[in-house]
Protein backbone atom coordinates (compact mmCIF):
# COMPACT_ATOMS: atom_id res chain seq x y z
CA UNK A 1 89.64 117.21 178.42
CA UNK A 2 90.11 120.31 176.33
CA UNK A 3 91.55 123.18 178.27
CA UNK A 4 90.57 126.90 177.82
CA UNK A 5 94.02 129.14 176.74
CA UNK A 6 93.35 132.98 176.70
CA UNK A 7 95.29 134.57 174.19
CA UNK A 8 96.69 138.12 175.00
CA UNK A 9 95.73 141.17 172.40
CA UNK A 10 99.41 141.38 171.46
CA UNK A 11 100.02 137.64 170.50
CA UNK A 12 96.54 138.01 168.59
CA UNK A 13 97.91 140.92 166.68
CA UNK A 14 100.89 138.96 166.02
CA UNK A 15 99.16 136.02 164.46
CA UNK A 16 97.07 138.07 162.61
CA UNK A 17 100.46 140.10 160.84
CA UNK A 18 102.09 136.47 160.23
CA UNK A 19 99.36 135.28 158.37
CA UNK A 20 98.87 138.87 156.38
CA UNK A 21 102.49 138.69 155.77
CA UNK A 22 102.36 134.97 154.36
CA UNK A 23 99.47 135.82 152.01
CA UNK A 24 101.27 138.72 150.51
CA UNK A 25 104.00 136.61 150.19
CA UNK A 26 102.67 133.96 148.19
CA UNK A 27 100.63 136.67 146.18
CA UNK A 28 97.03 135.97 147.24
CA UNK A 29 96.78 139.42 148.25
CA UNK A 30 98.80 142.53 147.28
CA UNK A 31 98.85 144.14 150.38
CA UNK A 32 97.37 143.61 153.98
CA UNK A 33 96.91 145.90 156.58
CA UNK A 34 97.21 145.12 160.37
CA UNK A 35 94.46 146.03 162.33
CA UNK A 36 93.86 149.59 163.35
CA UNK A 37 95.60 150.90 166.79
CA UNK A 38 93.73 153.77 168.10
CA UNK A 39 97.33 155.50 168.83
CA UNK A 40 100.88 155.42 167.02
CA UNK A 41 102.36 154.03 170.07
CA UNK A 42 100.32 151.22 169.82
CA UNK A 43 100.95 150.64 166.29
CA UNK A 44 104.36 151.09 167.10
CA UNK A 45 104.66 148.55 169.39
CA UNK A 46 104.49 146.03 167.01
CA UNK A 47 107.33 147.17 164.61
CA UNK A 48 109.61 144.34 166.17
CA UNK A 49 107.71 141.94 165.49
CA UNK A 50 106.39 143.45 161.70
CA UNK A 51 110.11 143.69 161.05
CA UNK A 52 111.06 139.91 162.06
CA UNK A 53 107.97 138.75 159.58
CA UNK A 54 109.25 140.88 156.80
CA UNK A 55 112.48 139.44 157.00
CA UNK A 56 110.92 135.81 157.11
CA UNK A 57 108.44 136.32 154.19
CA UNK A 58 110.39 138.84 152.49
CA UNK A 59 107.54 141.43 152.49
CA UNK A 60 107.45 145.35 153.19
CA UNK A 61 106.12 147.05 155.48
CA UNK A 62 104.36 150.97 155.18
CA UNK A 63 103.19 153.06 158.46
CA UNK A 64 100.16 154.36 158.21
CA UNK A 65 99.09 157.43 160.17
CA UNK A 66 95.33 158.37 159.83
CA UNK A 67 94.04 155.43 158.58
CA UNK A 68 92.40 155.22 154.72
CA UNK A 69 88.66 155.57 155.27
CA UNK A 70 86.63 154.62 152.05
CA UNK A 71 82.85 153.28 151.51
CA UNK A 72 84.20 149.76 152.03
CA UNK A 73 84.80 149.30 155.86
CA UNK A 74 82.94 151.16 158.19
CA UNK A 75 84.53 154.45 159.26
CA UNK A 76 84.51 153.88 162.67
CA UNK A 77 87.28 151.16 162.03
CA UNK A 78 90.31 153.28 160.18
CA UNK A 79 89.38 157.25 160.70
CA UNK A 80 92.30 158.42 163.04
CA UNK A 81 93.59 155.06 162.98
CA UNK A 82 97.41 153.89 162.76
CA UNK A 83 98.04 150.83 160.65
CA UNK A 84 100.85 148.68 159.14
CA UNK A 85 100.44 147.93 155.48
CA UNK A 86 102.47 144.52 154.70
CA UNK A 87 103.21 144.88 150.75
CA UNK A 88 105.63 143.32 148.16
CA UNK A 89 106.03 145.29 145.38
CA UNK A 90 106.51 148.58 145.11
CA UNK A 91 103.77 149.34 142.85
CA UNK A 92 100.98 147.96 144.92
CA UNK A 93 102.60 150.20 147.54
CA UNK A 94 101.94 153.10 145.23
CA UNK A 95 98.82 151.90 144.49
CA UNK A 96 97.31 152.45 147.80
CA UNK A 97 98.92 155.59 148.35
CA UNK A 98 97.33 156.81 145.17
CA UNK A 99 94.34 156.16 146.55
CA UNK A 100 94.49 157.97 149.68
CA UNK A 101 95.97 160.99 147.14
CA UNK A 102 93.28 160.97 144.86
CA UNK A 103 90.57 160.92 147.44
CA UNK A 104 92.27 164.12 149.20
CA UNK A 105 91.98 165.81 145.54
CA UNK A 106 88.50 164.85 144.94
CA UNK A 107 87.46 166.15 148.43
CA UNK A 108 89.17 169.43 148.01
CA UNK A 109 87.54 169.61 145.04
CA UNK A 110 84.28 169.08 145.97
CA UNK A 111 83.64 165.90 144.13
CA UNK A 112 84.38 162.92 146.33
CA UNK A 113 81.24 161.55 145.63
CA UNK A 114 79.33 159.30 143.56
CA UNK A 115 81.09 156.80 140.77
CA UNK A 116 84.80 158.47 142.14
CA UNK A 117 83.69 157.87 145.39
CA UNK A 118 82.25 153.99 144.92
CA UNK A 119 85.44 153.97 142.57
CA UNK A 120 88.06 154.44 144.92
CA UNK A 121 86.31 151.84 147.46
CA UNK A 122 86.74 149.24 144.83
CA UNK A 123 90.05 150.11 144.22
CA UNK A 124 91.11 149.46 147.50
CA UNK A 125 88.92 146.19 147.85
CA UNK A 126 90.65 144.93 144.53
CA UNK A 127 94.46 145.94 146.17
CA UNK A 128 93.20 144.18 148.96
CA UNK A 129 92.79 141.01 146.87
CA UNK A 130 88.78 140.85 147.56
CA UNK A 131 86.55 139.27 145.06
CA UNK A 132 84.25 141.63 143.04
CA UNK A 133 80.99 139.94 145.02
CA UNK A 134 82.61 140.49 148.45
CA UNK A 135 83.18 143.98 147.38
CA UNK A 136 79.97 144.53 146.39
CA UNK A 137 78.56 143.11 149.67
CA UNK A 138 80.60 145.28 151.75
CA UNK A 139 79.71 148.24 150.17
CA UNK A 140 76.23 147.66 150.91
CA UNK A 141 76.56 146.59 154.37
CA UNK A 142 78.51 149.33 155.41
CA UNK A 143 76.07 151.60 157.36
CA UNK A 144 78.89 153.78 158.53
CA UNK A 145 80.06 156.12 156.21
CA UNK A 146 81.93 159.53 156.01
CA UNK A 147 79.65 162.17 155.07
């Protein structure tokens, strides 16, 4: 007889940084992000636990405050949002900061739009160790975009 177990949000969470953390690790992707919190205390509430994983797979980790909202997820999920970014080397690090730094130049220059725009989507996508198809496909599904 199989019996039901209801695992708490927290635990969830907590699964869900272990096995970012062990894929960065091994170098399947170059960085993972946790899920979005809605609130830095949230986010922050899981710092014990981030630390303890970084220590175990040797891995980084980055707080994010705002959350990086591009084409390829749905807005909705990371405007506002606090996440941890789970990272090895310092230039991937750099990598997705540059991205949040070039789309702040293109939108105060007008020109977040277009190729720069779909650019910097696929950026991230790539950083995030997706395959060019998947990439593609999320673009297109995503039905929630900044303006």
């Amino acid at each position: 007889m199989q019996m039901e177990r209801e695992i708490d949000a927290y635990s969830y969470q907590c699964g869900v940084m272990d096995a970012f953390c062990e894929m960065v690790h091994a170098g399947v992707k170059r960085i993972a992000l946790s899920h979005p919190c809605p609130t830095r205390e949230e986010r922050d509430s899981y710092l014990p636990v981030a630390e303890e994983l970084c220590r175990k797979y040797g891995v980084r980790c980055f707080l994010e405050n705002g959350g990086l909202v591009t084409d390829l997820f749905p807005r909705a999920l990371n405007e506002g949002s606090y996440n941890l970014v789970f990272y090895r080397r310092e230039e991937d690090i750099a990598a997705y900061r540059a991205i949040g730094e070039e789309k702040a130049r293109l939108l105060a220059g007008g020109a977040y739009r277009g190729a720069a725009r779909e650019r910097l989507a696929v950026d991230f996508g790539r950083l995030l160790g997706y395959r060019e198809d998947d990439i593609a496909r999320l673009l297109a599904e995503n039905g929630d975009r900044e303006p």
